[in-house]
N, C-alpha and C. Protein backbone atom coordinates (compact mmCIF):
# COMPACT_ATOMS: atom_id res chain seq x y z
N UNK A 1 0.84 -1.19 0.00
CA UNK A 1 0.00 0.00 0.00
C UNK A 1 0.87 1.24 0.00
N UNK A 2 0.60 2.15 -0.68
CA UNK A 2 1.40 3.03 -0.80
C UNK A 2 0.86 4.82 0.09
N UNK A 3 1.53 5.33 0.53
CA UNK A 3 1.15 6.48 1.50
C UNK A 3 -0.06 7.22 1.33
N UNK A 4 -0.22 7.56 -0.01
CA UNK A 4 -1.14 8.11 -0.95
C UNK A 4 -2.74 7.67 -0.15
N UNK A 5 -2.47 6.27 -0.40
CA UNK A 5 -4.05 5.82 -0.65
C UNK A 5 -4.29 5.34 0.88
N UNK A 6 -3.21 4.92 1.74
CA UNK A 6 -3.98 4.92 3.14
C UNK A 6 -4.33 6.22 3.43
N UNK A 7 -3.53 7.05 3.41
CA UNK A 7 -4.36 9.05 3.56
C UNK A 7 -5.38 9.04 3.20
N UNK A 8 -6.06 8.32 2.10
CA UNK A 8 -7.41 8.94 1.36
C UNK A 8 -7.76 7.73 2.23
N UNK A 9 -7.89 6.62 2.47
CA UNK A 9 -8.45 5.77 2.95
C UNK A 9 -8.91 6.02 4.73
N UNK A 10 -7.83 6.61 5.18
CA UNK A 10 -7.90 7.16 6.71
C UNK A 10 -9.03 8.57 6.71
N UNK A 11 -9.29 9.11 5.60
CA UNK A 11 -9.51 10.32 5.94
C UNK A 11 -11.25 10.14 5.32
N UNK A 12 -11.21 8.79 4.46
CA UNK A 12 -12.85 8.47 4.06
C UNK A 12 -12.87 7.78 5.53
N UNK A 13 -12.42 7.00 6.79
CA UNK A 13 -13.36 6.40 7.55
C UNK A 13 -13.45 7.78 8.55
N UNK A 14 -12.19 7.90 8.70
CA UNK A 14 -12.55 9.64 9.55
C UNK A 14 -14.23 10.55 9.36
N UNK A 15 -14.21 10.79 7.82
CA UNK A 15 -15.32 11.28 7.89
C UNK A 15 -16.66 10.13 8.32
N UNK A 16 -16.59 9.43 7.62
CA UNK A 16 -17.53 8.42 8.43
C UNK A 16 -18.20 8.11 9.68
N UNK A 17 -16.81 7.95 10.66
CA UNK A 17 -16.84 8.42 11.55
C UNK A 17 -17.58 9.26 12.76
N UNK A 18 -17.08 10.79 11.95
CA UNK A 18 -17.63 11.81 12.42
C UNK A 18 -18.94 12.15 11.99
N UNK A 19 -19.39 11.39 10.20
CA UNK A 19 -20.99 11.31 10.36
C UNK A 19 -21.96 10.72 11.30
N UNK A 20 -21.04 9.33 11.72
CA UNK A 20 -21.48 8.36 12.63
C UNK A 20 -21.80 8.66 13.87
N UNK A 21 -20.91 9.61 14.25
CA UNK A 21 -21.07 10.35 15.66
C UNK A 21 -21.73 11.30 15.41
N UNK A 22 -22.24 12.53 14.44
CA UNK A 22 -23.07 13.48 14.94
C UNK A 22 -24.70 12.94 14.56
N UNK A 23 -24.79 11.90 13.77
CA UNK A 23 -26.07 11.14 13.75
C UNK A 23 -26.66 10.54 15.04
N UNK A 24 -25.69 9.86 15.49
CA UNK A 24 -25.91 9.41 16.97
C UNK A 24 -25.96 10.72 18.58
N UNK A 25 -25.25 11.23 17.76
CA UNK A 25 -25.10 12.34 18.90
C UNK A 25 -27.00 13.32 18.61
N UNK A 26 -27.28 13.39 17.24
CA UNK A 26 -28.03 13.66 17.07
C UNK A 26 -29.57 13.51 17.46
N UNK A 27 -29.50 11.66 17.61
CA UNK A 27 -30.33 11.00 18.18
C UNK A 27 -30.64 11.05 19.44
N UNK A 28 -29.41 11.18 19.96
CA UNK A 28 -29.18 11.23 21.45
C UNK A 28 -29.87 12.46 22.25
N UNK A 29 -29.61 13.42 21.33
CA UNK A 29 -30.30 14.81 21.62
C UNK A 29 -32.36 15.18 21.77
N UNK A 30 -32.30 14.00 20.33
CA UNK A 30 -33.63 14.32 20.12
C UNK A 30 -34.10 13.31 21.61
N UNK A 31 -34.04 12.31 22.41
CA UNK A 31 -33.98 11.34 22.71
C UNK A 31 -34.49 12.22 23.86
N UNK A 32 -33.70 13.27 24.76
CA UNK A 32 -33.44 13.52 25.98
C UNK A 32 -34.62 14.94 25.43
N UNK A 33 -34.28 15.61 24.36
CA UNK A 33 -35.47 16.50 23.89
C UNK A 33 -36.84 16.50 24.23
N UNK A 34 -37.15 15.46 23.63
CA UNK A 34 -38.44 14.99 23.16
C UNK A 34 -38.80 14.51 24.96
N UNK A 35 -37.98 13.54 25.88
CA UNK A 35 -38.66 13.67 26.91
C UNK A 35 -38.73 14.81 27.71
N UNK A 36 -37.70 16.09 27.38
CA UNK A 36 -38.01 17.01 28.41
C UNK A 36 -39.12 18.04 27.74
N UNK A 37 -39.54 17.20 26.87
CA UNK A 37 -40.55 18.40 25.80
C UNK A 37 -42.13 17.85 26.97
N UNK A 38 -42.35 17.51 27.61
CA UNK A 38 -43.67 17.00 28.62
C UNK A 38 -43.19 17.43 29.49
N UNK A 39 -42.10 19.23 30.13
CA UNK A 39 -41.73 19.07 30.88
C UNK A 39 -40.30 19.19 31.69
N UNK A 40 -40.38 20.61 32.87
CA UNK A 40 -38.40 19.92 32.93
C UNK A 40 -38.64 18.67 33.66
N UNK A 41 -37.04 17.92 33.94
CA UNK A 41 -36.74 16.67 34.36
C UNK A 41 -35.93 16.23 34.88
N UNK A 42 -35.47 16.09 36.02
CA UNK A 42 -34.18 15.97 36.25
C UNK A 42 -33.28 15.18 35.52
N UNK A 43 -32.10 15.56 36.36
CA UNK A 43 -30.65 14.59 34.92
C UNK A 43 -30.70 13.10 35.33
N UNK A 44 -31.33 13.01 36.12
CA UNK A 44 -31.47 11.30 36.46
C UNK A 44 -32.33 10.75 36.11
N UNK A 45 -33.50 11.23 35.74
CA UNK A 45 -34.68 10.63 34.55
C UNK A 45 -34.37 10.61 33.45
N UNK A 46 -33.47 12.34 32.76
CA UNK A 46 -32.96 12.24 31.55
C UNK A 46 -32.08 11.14 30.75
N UNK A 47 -31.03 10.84 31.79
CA UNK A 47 -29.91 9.48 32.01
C UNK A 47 -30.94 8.50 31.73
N UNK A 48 -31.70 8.22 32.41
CA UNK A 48 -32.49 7.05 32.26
C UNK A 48 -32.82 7.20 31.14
N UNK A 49 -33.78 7.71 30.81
CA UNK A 49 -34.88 7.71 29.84
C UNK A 49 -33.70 7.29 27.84
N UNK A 50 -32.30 8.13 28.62
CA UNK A 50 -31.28 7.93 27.03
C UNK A 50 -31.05 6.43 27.14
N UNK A 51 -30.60 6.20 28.38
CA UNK A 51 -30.24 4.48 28.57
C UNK A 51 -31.07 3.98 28.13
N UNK A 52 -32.18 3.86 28.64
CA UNK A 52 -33.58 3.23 28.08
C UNK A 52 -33.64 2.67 26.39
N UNK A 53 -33.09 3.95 25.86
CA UNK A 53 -33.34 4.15 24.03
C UNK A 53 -32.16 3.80 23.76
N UNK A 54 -30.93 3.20 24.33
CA UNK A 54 -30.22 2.62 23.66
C UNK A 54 -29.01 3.64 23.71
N UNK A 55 -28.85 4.55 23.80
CA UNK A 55 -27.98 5.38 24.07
C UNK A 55 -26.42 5.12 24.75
N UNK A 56 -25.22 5.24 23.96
CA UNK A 56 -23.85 4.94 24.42
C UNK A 56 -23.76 6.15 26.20
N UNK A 57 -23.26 5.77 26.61
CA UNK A 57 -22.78 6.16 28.03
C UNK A 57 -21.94 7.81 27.48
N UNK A 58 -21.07 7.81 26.62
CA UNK A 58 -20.56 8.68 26.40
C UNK A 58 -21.25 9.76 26.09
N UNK A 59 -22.23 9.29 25.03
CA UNK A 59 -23.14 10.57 24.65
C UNK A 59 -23.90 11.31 25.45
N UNK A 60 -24.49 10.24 26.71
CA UNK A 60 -25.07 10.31 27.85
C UNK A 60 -24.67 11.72 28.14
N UNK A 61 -23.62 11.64 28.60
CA UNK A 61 -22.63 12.33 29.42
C UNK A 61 -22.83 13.78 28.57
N UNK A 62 -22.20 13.70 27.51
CA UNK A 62 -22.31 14.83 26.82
C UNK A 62 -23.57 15.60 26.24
N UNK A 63 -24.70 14.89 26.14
CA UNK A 63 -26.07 15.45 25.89
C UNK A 63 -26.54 16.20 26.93
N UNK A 64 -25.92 15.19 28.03
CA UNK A 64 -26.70 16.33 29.31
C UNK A 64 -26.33 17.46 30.01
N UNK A 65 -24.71 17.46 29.78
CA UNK A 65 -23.81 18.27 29.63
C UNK A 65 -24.26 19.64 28.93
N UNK A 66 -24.48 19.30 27.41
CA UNK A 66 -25.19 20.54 27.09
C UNK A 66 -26.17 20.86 27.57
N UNK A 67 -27.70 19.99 28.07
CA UNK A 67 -28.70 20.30 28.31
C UNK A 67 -28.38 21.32 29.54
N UNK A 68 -27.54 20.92 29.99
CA UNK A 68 -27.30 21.70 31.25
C UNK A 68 -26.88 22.96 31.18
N UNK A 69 -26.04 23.31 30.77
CA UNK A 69 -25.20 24.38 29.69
C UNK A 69 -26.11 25.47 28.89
N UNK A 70 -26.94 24.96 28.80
CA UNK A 70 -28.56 25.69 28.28
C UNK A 70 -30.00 25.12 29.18
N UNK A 71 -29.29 25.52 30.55
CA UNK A 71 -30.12 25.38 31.71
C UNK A 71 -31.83 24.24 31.24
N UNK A 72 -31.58 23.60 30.21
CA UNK A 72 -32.76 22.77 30.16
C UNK A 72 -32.83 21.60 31.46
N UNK A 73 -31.88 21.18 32.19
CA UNK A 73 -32.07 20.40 32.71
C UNK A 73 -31.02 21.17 34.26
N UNK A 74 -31.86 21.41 35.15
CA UNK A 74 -31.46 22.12 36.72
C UNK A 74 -32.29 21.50 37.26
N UNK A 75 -31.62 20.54 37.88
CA UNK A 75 -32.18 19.83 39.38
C UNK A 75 -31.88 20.76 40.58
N UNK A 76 -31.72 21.83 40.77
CA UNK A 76 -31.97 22.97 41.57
C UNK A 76 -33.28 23.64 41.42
N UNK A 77 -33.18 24.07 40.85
CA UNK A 77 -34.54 24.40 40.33
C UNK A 77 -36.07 23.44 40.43
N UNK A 78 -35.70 22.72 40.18
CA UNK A 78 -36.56 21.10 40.46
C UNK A 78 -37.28 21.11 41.80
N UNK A 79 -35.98 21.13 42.47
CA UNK A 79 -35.85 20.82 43.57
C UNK A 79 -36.40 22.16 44.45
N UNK A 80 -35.91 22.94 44.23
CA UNK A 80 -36.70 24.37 44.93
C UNK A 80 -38.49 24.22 44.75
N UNK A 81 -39.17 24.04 43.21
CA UNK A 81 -39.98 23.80 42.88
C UNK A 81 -41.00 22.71 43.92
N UNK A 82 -40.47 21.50 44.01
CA UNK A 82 -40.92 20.64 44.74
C UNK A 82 -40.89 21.33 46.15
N UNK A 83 -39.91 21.35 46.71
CA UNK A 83 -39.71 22.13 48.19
C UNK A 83 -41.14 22.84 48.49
N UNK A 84 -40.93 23.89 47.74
CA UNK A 84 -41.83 25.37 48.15
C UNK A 84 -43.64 24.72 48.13
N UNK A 85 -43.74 23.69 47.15
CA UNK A 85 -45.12 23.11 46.96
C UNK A 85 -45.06 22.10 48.29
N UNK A 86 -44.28 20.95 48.58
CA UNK A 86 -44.49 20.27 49.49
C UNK A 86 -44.48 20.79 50.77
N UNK A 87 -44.04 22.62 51.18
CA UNK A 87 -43.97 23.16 52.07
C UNK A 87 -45.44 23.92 52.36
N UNK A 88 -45.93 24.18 51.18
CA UNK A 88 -47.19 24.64 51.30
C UNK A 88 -48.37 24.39 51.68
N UNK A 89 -48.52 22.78 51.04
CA UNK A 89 -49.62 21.89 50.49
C UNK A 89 -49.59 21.09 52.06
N UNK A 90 -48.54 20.36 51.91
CA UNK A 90 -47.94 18.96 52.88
C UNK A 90 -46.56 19.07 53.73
N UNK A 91 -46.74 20.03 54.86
CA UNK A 91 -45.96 20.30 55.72
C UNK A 91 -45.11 19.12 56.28
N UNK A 92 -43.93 19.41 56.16
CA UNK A 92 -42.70 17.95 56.42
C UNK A 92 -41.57 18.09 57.33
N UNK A 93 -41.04 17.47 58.02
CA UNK A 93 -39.74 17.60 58.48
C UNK A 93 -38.67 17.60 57.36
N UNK A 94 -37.55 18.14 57.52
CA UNK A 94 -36.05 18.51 56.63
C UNK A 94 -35.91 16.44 56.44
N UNK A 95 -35.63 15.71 57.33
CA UNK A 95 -35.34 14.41 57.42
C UNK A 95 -36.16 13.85 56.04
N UNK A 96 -37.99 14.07 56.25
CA UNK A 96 -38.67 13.53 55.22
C UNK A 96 -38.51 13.85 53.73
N UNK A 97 -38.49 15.44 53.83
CA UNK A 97 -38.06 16.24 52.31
C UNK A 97 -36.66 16.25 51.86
N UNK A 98 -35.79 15.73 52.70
CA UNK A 98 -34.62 14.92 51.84
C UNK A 98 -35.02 13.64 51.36
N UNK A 99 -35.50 12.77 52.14
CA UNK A 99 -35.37 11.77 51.14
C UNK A 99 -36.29 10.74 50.02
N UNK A 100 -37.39 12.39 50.11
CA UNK A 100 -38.25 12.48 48.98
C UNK A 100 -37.39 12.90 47.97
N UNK A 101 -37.13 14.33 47.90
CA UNK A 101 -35.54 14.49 46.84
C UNK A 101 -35.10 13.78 46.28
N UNK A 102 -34.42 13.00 47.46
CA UNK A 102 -33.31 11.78 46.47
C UNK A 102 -34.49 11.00 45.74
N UNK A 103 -35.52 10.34 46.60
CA UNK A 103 -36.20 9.38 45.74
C UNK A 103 -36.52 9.46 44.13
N UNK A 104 -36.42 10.89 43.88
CA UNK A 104 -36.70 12.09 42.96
C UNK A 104 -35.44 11.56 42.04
N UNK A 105 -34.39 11.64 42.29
CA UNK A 105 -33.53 11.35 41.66
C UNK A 105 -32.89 12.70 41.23
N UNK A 106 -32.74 13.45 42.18
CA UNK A 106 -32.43 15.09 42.26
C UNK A 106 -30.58 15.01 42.62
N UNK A 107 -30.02 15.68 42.05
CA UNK A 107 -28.61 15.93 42.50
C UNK A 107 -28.15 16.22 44.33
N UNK A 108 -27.63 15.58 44.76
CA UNK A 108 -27.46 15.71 46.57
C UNK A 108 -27.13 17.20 46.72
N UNK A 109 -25.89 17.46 45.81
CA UNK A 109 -25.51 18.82 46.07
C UNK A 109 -26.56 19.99 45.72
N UNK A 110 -28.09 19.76 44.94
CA UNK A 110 -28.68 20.93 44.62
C UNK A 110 -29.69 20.57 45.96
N UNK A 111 -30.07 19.44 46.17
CA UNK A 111 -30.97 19.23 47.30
C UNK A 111 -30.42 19.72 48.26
N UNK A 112 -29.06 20.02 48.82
CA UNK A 112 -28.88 20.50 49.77
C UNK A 112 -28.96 21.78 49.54
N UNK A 113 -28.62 22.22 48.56
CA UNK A 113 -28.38 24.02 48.46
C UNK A 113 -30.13 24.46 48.48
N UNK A 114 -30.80 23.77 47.91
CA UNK A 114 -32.19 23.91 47.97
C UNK A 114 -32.96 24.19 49.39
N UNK A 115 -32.38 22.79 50.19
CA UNK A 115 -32.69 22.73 51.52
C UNK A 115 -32.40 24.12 52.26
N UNK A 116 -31.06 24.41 52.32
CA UNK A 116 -30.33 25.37 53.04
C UNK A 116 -31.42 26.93 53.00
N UNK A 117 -32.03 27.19 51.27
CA UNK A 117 -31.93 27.95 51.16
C UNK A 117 -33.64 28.63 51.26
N UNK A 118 -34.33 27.09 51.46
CA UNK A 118 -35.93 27.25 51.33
C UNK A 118 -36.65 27.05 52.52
N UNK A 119 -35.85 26.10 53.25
CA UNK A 119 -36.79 25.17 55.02
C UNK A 119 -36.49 25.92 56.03
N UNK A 120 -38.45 26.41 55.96
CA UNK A 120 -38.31 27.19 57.38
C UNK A 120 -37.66 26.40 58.84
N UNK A 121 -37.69 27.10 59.61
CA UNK A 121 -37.35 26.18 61.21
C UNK A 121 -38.38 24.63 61.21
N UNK A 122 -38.11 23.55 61.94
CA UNK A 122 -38.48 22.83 61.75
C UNK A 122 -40.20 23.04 63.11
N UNK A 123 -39.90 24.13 63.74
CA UNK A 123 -41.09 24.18 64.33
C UNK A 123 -41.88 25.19 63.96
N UNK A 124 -41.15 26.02 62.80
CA UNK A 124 -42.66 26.47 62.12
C UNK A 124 -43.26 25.60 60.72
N UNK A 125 -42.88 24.65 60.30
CA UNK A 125 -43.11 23.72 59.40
C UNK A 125 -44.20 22.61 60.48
N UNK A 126 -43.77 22.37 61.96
CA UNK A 126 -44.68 21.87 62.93
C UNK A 126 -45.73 22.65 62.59
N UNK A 127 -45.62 23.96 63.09
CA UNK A 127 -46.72 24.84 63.30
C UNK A 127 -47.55 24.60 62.38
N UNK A 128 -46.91 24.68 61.13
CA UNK A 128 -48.20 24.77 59.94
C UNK A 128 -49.05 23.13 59.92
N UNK A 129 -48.23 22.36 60.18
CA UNK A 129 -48.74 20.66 60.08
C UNK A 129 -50.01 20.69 60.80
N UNK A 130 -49.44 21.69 62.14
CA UNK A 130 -50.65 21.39 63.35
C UNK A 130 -51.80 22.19 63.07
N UNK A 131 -51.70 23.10 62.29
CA UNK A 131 -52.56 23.97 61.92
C UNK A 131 -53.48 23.44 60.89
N UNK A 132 -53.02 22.49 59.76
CA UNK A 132 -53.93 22.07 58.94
C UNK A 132 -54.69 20.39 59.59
N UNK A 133 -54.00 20.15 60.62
CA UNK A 133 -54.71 18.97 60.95
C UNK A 133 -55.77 19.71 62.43
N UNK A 134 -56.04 20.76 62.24
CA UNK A 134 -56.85 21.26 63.16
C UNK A 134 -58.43 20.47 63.36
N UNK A 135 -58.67 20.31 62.31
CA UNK A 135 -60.25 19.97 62.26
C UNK A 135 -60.30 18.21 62.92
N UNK A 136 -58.98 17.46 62.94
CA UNK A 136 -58.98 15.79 63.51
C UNK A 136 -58.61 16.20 64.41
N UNK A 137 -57.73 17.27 64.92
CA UNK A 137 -57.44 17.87 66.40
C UNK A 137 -58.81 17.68 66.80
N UNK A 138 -59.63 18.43 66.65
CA UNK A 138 -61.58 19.50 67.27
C UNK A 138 -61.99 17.60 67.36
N UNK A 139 -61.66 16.58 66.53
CA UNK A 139 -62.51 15.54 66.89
C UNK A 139 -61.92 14.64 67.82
N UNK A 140 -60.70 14.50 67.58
CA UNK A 140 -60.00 14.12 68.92
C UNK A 140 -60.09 14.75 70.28
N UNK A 141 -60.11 15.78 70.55
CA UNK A 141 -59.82 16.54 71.72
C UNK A 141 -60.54 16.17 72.83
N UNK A 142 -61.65 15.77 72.97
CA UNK A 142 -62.59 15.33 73.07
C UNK A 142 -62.66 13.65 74.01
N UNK A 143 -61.90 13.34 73.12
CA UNK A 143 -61.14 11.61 73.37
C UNK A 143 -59.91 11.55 74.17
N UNK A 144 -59.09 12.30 73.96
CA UNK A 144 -57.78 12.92 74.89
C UNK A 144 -58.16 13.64 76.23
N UNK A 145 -59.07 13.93 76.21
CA UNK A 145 -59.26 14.81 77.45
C UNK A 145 -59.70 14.04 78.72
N UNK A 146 -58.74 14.27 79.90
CA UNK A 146 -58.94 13.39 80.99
C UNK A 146 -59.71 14.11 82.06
N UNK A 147 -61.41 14.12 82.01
CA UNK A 147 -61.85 14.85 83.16
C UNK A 147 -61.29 14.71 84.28
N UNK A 148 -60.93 13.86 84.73
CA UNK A 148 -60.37 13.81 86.49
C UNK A 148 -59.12 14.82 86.75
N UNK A 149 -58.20 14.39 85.52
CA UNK A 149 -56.90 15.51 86.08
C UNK A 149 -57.14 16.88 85.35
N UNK A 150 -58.27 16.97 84.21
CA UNK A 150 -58.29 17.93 83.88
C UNK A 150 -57.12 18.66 82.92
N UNK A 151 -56.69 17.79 82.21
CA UNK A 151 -55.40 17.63 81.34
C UNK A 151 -55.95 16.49 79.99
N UNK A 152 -54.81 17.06 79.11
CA UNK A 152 -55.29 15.91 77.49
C UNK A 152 -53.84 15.04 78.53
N UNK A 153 -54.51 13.70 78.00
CA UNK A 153 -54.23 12.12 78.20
C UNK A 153 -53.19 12.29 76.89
N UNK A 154 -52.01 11.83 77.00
CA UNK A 154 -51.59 11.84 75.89
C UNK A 154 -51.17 10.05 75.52
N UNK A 155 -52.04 9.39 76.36
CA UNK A 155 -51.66 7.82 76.05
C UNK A 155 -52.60 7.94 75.38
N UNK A 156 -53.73 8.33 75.19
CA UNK A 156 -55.29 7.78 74.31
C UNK A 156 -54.83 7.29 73.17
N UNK A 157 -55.54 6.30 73.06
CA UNK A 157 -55.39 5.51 71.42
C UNK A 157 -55.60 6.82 70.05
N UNK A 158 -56.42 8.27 70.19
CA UNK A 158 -56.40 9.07 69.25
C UNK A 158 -54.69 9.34 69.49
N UNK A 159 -54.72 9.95 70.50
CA UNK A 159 -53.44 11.11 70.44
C UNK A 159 -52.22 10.38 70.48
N UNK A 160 -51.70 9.04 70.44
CA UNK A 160 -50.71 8.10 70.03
C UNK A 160 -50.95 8.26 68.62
N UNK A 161 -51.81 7.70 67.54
CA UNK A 161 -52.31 7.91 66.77
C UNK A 161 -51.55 8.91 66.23
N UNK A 162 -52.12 10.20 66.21
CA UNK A 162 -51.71 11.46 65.71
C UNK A 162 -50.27 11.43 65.62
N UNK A 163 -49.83 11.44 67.04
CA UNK A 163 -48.29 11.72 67.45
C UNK A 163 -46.91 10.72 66.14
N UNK A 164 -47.81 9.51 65.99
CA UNK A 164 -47.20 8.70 65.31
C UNK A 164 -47.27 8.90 63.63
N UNK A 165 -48.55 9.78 63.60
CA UNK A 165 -48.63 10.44 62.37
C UNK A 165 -47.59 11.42 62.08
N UNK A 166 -47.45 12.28 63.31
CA UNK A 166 -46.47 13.34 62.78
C UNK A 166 -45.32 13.26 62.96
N UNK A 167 -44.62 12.26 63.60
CA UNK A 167 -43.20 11.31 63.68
C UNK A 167 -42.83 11.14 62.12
N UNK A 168 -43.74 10.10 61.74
CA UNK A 168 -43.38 9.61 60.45
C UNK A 168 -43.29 10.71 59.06
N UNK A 169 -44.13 11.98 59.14
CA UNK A 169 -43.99 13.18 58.73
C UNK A 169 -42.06 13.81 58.59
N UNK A 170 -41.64 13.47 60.15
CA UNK A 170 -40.21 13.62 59.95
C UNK A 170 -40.37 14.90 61.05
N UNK A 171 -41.04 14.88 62.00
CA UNK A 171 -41.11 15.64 63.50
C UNK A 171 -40.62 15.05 64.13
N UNK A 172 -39.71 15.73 65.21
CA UNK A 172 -39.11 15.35 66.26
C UNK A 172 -40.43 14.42 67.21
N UNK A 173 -39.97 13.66 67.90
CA UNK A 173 -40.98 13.05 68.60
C UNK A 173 -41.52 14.58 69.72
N UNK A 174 -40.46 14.23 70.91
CA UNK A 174 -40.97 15.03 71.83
C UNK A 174 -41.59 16.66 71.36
N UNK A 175 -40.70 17.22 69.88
CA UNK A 175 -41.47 18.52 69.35
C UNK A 175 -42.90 18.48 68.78
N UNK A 176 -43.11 17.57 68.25
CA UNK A 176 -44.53 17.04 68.30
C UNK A 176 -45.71 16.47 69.28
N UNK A 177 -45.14 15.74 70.18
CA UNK A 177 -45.49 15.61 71.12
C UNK A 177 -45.80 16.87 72.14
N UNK A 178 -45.40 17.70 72.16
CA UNK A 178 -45.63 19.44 73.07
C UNK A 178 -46.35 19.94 72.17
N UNK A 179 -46.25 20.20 70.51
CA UNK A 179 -46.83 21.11 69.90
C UNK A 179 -48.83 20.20 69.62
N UNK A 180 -48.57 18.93 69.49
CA UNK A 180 -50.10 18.52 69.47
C UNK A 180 -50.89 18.54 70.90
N UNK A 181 -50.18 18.47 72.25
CA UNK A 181 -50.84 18.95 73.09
C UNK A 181 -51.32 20.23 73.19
N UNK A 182 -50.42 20.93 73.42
CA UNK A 182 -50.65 22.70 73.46
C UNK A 182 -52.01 22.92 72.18
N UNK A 183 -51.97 22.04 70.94
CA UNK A 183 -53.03 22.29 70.21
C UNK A 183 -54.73 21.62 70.62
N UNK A 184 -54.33 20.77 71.13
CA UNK A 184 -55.32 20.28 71.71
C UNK A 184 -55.95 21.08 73.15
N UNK A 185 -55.28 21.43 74.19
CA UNK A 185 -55.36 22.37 75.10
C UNK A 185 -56.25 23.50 74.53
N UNK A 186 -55.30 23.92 73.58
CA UNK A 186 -56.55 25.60 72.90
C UNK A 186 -57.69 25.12 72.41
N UNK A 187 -57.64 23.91 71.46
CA UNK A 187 -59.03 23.72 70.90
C UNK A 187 -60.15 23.66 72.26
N UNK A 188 -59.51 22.88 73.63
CA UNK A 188 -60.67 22.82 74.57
C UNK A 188 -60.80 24.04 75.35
N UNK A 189 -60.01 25.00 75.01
CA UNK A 189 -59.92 26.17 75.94
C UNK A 189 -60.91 26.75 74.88
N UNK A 190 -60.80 26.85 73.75
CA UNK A 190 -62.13 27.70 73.33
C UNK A 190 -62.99 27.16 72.97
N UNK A 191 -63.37 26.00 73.45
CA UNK A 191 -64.87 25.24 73.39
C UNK A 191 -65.61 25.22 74.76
């Protein structure tokens, strides 16, 4: 073989090649596109969703790279999003709304900067919990209340109940435990 014709021969698979890769790279794009077109998404659904379609690891990397680069894909943002709604709607402990996040498949480092930068104190996030479960408070209170000592019972099968409700919420025990009494107390103080 003479110098000549491996040059032309190296430089036809070269281009090849590089058709080969921006076709695929191409695909790869529309791939991660088309699912964030229903939607942003985090980069860990995006990952998925390329794996899913067959997608090389490399391109992976680099599709989302750009997506990122042209802010289509911010799991900060995501993540603030979710926060501010699950803070509103469905009052949580920091413990629970982390590891809803992750379940999310949200970046650790934006979930935390998220966290840092959105979660009220964990006893005014109580406050609000206790405030929307007011109306099973008014029917409990009732059941908790120990005429003889003149105090809420906090063994009653309701107010265990509750308490164990707002544990698993991601409340401190004993901070829950003070803040559902004291709520129970007012509901019978103004009845």
């Amino acid at each position: 073989m003479d110098a000549k014709r491996l040059g032309r021969d190296f430089a036809a698979a070269e281009a090849a090649l590089l058709q080969n890769e921006s076709t695929a790279l191409a695909a790869a794009r529309q791939v991660a596109l088309g699912y964030l077109s229903h939607g942003m998404q985090s980069e860990h659904k995006v990952r998925v969703k390329m794996r899913e379609a067959g997608v090389a690891v490399d391109l992976i990397d680099r599709v989302t790279a750009e997506l990122k680069s042209y802010n289509l894909i911010n799991d900060y943002e995501l993540a603030c999003l979710y926060l501010q709604q699950r803070i509103d709607s469905h009052p949580e402990g920091a413990r629970v709304l982390r590891e809803r996040l992750a379940a999310r498949g949200y970046d650790p480092e934006a979930v935390t900067r998220a966290l840092e930068e959105l979660m009220p104190s964990d006893e005014e996030l109580l406050a609000g919990y206790v405030s929307r479960r007011r109306s099973v408070l008014r029917r409990i209170a009732a059941e908790c209340y120990d005429t003889e000592a003149e105090r809420i019972d906090p063994c009653s099968r309701a107010f265990e109940k509750e308490l164990r409700r707002a544990v698993n919420r991601g409340f401190a025990y004993n901070a829950a435990r003070d803040a559902l009494i004291s709520s129970l107390e007012e509901i019978l103080h103004d009845n």
